[in-house]
N, C-alpha and C. Protein backbone atom coordinates (compact mmCIF):
# COMPACT_ATOMS: atom_id res chain seq x y z
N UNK A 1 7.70 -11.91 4.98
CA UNK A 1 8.09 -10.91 4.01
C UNK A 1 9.62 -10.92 3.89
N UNK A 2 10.08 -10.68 2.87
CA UNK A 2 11.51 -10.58 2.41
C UNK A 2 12.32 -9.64 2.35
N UNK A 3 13.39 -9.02 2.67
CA UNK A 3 13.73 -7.85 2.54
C UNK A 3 13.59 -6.94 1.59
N UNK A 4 13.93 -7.92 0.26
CA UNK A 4 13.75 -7.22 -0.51
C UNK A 4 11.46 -6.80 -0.88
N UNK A 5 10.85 -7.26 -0.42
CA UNK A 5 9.47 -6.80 -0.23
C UNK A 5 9.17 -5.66 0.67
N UNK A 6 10.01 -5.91 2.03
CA UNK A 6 10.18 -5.12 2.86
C UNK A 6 10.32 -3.69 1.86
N UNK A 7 11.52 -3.60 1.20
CA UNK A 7 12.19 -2.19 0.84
C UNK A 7 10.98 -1.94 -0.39
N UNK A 8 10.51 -2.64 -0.51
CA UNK A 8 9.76 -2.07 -1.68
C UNK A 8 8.32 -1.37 -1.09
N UNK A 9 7.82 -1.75 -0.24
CA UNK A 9 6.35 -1.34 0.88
C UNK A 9 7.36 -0.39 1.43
N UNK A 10 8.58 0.04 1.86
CA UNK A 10 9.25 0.95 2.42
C UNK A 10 8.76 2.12 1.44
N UNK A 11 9.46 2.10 0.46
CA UNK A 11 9.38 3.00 -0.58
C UNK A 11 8.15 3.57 -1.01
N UNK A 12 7.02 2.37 -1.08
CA UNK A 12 5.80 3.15 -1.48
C UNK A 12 5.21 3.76 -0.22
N UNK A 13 5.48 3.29 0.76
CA UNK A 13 4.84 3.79 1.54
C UNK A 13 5.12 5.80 1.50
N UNK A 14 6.80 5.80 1.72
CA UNK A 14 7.12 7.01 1.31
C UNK A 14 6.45 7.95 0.39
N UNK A 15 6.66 7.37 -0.37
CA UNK A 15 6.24 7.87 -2.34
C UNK A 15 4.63 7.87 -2.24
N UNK A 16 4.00 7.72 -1.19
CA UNK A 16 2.19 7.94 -0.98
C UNK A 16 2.52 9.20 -0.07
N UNK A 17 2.75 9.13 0.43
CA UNK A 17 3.30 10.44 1.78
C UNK A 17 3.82 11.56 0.64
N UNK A 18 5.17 11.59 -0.05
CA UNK A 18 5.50 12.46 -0.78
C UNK A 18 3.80 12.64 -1.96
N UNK A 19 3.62 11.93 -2.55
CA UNK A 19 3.24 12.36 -3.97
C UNK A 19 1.21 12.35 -3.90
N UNK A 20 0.92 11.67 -2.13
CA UNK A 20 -0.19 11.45 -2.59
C UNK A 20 -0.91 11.91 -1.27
N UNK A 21 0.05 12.92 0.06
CA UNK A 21 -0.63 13.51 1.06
C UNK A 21 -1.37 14.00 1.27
N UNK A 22 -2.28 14.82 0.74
CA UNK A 22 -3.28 15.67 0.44
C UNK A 22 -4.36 14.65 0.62
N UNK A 23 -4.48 13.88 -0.51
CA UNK A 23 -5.60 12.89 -0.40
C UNK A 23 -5.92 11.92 1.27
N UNK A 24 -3.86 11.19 1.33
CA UNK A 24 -4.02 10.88 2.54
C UNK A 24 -4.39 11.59 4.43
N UNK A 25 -4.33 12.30 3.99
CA UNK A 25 -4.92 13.71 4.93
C UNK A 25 -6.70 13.46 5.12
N UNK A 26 -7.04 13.49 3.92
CA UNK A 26 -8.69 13.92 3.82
C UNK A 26 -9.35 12.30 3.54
N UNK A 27 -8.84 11.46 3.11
CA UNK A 27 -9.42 10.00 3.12
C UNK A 27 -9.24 8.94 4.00
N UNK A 28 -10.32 9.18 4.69
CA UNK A 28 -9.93 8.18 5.81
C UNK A 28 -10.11 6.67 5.22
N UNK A 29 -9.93 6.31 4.10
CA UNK A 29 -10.33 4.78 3.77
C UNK A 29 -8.15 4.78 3.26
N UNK A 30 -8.42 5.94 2.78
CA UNK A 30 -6.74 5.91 2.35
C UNK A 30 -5.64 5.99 3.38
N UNK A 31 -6.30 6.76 4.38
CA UNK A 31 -5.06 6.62 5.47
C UNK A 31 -5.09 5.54 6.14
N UNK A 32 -6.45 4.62 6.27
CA UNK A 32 -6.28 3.71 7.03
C UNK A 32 -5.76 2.53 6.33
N UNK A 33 -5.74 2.76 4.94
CA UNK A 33 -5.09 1.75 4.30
C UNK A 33 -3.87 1.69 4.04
N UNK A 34 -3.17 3.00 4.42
CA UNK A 34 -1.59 3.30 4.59
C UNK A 34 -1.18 2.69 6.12
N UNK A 35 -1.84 3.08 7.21
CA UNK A 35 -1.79 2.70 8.39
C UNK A 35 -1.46 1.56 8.85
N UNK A 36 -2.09 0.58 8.06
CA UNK A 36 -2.59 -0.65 8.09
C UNK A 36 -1.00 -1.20 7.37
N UNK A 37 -0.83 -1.36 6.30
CA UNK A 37 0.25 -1.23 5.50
C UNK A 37 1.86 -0.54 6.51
N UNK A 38 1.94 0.34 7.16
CA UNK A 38 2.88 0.60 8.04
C UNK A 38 3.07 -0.36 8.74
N UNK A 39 1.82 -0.86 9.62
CA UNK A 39 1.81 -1.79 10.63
C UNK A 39 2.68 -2.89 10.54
N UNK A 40 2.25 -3.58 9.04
CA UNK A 40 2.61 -4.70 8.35
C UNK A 40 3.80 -4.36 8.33
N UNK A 41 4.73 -3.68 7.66
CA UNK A 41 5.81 -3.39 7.42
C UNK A 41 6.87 -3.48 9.27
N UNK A 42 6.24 -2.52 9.92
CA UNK A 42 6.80 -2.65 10.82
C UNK A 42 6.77 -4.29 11.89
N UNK A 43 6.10 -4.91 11.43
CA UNK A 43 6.17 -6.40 11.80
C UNK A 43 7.21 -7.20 11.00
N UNK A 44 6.69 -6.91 9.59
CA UNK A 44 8.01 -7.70 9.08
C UNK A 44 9.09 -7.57 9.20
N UNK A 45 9.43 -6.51 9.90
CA UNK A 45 11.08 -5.75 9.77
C UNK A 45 11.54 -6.56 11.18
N UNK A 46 10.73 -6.61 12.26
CA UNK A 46 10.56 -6.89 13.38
C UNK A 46 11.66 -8.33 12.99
N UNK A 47 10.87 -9.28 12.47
CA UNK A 47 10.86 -10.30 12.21
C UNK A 47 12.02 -11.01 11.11
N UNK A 48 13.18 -9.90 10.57
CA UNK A 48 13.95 -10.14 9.89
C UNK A 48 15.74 -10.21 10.56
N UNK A 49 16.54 -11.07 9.86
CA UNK A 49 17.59 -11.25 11.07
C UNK A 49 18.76 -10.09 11.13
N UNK A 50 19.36 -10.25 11.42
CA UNK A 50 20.23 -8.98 11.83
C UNK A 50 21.21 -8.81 10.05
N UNK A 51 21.30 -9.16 9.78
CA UNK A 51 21.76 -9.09 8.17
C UNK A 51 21.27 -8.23 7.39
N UNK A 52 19.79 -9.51 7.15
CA UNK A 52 18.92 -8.76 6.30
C UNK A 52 18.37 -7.48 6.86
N UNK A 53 18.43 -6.89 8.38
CA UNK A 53 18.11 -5.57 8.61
C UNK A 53 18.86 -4.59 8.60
N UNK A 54 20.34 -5.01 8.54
CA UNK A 54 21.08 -4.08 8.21
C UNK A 54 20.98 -3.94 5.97
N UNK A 55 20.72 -4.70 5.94
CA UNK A 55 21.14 -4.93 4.22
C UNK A 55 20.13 -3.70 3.94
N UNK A 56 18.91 -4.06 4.97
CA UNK A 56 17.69 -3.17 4.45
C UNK A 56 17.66 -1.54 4.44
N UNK A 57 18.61 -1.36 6.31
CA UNK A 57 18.51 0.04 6.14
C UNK A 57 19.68 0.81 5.32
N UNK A 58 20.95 -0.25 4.76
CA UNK A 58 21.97 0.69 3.66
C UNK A 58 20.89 0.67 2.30
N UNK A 59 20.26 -0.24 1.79
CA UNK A 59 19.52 0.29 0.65
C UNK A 59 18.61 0.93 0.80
N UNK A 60 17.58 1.40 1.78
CA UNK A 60 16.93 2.31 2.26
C UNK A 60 17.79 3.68 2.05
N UNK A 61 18.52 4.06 2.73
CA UNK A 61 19.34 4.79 2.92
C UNK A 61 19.85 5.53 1.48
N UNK A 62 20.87 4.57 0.76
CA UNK A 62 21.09 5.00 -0.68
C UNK A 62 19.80 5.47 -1.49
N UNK A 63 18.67 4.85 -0.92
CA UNK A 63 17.50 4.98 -2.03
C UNK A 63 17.34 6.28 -1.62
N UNK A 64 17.37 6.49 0.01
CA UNK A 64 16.49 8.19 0.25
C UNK A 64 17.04 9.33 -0.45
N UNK A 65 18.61 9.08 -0.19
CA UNK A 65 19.62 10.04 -0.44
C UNK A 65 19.43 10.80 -1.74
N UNK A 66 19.02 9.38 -2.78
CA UNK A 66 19.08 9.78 -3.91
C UNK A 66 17.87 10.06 -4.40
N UNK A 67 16.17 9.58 -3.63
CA UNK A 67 14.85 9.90 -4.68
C UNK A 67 14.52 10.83 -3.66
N UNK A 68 14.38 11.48 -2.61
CA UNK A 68 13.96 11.75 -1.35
C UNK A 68 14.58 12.97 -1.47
N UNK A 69 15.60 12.60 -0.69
CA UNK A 69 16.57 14.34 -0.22
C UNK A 69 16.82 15.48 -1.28
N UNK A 70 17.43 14.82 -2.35
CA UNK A 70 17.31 16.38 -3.38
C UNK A 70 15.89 16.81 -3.53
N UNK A 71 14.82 16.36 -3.18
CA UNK A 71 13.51 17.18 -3.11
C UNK A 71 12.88 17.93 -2.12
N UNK A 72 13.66 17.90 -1.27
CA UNK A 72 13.54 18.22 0.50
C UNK A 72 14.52 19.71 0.36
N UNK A 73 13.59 20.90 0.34
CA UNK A 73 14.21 22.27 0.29
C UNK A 73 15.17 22.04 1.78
N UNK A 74 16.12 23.08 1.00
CA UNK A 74 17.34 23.60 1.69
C UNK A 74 16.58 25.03 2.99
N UNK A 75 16.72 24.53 4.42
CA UNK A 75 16.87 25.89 5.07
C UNK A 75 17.90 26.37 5.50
């Protein structure tokens, strides 16, 4: 997997969690298919060199800041 594939299974993975928890909560064919999908992700990342893992977590990062956090109430 490529970084840039990496950040993209990053993101959806998120964006199922934000937009599609409810379901993943109560479907066990859906969580295990998110699960499954984490796994993967967390292997490929494993498996990427010190560059491309830093490259990954500043665009990670910029991405959260900006689709993520302004939706995340203020306490």
């Amino acid at each position: 997997m490529t970084k840039e594939e990496c950040f993209e299974l990053m993101k959806w993975l998120i964006l199922q969690v934000r937009d599609n928890g409810e379901n993943l909560k109560s479907d066990e064919m859906l969580k295990a298919d998110w699960v499954a999908k984490q796994k993967h992700l967390d292997s490929a990342i494993k498996t990427l060199n010190s560059c491309d893992a830093l490259w990954l977590n500043d665009v990670f990062g910029l991405w959260h800041r900006k689709e993520i956090e302004p939706n995340i109430p203020k306490s």
